[in-house]
C-alpha atoms as a PDB file:
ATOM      1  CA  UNK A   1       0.000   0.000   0.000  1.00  0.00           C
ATOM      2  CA  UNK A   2       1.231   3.315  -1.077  1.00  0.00           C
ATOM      3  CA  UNK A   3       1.343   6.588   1.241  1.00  0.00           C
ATOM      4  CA  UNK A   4      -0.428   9.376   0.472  1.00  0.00           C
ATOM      5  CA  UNK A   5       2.112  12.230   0.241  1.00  0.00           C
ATOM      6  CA  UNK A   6      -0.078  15.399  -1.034  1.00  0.00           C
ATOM      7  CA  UNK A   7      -3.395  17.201  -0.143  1.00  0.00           C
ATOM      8  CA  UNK A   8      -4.937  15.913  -3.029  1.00  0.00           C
ATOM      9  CA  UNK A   9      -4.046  12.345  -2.956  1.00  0.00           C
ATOM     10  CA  UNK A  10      -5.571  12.408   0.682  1.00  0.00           C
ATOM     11  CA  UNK A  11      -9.032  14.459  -0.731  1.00  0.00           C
ATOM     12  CA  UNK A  12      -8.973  11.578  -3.636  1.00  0.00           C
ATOM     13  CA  UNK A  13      -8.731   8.959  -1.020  1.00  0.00           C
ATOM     14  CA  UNK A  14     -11.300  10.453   1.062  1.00  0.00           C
ATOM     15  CA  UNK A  15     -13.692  11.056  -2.081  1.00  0.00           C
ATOM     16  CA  UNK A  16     -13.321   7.453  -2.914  1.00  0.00           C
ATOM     17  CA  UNK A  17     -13.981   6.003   0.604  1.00  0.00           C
ATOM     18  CA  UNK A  18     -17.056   8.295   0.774  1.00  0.00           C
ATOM     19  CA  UNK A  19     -18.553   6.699  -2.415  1.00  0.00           C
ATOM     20  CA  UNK A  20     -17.911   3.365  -1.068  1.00  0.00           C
ATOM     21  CA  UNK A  21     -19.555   3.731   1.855  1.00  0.00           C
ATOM     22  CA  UNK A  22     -22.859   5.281  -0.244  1.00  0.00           C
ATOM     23  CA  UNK A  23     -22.575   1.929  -2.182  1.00  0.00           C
ATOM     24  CA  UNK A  24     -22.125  -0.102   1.047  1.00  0.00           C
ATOM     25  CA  UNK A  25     -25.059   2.181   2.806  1.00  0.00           C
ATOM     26  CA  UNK A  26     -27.573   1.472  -0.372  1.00  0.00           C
ATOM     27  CA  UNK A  27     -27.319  -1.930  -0.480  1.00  0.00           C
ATOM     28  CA  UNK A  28     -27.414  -2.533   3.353  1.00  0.00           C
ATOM     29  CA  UNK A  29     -30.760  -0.438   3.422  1.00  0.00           C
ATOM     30  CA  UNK A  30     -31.922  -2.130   0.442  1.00  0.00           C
ATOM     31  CA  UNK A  31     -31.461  -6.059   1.869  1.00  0.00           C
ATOM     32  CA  UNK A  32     -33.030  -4.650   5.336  1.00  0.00           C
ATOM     33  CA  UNK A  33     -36.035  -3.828   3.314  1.00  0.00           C
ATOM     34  CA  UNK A  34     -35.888  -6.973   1.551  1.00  0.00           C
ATOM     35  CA  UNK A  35     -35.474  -9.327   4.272  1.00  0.00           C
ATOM     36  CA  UNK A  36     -38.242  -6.893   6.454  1.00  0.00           C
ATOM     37  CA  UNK A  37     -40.753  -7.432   3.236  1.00  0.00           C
ATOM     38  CA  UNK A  38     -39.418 -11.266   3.609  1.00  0.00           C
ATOM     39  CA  UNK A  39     -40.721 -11.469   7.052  1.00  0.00           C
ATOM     40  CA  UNK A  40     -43.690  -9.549   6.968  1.00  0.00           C
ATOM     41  CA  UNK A  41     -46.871 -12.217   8.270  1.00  0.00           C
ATOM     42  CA  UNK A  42     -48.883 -11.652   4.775  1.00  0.00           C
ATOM     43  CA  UNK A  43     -45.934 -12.817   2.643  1.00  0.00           C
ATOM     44  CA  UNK A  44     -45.039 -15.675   5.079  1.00  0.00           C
ATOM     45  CA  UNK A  45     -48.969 -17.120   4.797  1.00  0.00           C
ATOM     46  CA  UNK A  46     -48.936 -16.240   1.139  1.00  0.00           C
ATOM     47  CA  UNK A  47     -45.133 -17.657   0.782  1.00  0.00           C
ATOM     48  CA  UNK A  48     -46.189 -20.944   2.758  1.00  0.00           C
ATOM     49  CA  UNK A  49     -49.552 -21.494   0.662  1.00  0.00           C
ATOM     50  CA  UNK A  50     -47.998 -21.078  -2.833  1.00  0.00           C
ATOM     51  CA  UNK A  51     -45.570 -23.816  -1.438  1.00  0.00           C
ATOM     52  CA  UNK A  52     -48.255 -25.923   0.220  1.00  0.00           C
ATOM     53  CA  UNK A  53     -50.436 -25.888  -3.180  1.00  0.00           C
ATOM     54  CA  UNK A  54     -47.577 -26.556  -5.508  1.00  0.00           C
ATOM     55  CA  UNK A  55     -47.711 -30.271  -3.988  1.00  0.00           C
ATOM     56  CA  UNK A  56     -49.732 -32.398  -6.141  1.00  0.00           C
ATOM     57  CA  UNK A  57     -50.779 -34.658  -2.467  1.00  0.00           C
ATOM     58  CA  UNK A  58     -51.882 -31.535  -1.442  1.00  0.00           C
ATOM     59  CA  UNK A  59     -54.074 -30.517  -4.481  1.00  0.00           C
ATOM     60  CA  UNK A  60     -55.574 -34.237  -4.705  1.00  0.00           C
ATOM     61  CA  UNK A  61     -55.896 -34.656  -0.549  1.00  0.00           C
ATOM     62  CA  UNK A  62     -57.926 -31.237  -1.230  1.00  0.00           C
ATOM     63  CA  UNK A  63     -59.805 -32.369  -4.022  1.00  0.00           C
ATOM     64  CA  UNK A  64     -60.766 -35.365  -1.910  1.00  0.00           C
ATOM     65  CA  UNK A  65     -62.250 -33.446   0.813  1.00  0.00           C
ATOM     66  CA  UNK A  66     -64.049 -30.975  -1.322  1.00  0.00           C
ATOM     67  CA  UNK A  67     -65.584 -34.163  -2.985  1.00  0.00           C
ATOM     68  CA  UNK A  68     -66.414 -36.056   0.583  1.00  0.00           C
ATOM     69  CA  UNK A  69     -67.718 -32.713   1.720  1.00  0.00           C
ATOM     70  CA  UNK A  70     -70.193 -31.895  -1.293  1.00  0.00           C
ATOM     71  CA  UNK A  71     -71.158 -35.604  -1.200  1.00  0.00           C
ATOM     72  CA  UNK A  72     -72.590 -35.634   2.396  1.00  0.00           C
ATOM     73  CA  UNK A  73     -74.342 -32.336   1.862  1.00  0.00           C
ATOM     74  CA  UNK A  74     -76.345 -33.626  -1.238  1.00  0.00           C
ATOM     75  CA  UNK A  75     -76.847 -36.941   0.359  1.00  0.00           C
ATOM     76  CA  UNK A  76     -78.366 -35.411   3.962  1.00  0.00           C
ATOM     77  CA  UNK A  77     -80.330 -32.702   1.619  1.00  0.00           C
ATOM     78  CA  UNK A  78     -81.738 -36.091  -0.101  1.00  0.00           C
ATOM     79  CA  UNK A  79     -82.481 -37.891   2.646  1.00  0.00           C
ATOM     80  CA  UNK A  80     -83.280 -35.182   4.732  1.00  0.00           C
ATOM     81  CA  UNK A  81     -85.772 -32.954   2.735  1.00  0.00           C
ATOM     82  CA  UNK A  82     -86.697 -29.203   3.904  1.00  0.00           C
ATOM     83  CA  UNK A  83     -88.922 -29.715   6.746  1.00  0.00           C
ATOM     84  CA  UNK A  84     -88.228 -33.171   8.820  1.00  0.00           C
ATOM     85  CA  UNK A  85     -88.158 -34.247  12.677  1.00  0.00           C
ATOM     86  CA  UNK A  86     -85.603 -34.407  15.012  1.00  0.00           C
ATOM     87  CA  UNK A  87     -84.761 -38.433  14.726  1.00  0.00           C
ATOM     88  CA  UNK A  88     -84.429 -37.531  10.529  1.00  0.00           C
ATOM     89  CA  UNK A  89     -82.155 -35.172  10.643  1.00  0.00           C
ATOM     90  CA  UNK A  90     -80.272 -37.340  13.265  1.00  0.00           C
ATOM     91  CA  UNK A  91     -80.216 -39.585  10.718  1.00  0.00           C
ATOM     92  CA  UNK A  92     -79.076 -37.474   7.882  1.00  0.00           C
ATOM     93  CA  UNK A  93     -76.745 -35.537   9.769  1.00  0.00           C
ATOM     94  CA  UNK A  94     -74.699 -39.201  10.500  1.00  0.00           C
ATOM     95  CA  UNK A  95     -75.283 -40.185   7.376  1.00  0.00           C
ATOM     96  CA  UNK A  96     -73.902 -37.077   5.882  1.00  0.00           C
ATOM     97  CA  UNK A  97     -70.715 -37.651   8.600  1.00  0.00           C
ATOM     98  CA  UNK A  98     -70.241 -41.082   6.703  1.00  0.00           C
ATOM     99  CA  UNK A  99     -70.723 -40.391   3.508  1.00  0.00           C
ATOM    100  CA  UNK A 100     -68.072 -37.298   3.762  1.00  0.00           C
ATOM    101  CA  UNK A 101     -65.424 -39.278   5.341  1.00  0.00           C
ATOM    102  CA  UNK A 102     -65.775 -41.789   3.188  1.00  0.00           C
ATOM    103  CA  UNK A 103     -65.446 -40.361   0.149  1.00  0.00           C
ATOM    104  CA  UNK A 104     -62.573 -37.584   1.823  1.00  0.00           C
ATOM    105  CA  UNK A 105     -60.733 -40.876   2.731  1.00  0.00           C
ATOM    106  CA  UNK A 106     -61.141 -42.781  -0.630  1.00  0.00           C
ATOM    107  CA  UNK A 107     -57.776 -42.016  -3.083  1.00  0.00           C
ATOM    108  CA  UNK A 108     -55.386 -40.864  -0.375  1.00  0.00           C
ATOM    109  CA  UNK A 109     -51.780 -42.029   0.289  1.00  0.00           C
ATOM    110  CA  UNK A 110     -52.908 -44.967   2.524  1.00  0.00           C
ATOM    111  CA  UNK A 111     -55.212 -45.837  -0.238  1.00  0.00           C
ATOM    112  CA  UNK A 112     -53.766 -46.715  -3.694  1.00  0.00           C
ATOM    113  CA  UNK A 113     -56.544 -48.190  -4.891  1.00  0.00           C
ATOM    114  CA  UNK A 114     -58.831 -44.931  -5.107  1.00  0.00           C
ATOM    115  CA  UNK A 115     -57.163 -43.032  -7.095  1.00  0.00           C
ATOM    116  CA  UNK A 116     -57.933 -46.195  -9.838  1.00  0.00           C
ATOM    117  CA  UNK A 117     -61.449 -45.933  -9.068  1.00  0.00           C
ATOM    118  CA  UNK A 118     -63.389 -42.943 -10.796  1.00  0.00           C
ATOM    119  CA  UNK A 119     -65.972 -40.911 -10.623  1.00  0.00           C
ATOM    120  CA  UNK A 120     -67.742 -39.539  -7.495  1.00  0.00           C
ATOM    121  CA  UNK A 121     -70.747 -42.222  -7.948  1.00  0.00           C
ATOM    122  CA  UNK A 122     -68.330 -45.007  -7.658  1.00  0.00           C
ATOM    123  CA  UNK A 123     -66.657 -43.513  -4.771  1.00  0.00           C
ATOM    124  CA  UNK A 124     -69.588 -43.307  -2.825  1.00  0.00           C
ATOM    125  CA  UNK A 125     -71.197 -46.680  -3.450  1.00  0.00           C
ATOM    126  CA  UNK A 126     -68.301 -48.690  -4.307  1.00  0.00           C
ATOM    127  CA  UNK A 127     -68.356 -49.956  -0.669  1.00  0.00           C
END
């Protein structure tokens, strides 16, 4: 490392550390706000369900419940009708609880076989 002998190699020197540290300054301000934006709860819930959704499981597990949950609906609305006593819509009320977990548990991981199997008809009375 050379010395600096005269007044303007020192106000050169100076100059040039100055503009360093602007470029040092901007970028540490600029990753604060990056990893601040990074953190913020929104983007961690939005960050975690883009991930969550890319997974095809996911999207089928999903699809499955959907499914088992429209399923038991339609079949206590059936059963059911619009005006009914209490011991019917006992009934339709487990029946809808059955017919929802069983189709929501027909095709998942455990289950190899219903993803084969398809249509919602055949999910629900294939048992």
């Amino acid at each position: 490392m050379k010395g600096i002998k005269t007044g303007e190699e020192l106000k050169a020197k100076i100059a040039e550390l100055e503009k360093k540290k602007d470029i040092e300054e901007a970028a540490i301000k600029y990753e604060f706000k990056e990893t601040y934006e990074t953190y913020k709860p929104a983007n961690i819930l939005k960050n975690t369900l883009s991930e969550v959704s890319a997974s095809p499981t996911f999207k089928h597990n999903l699809l499955n419940v959907v499914l088992g949950l429209g399923a038991g609906y339609l079949s206590k609305k059936l059963v059911v009708g619009r005006s009914a006593g209490l011991l019917k819509r006992v009934v339709g009320t487990a029946l809808q609880f059955g017919v929802t977990s069983l189709v929501a548990k027909k095709g998942t991981a455990n289950d190899p076989q219903g993803r084969k199997k398809g249509g919602l008809l055949k999910r629900i009375f294939s048992r």
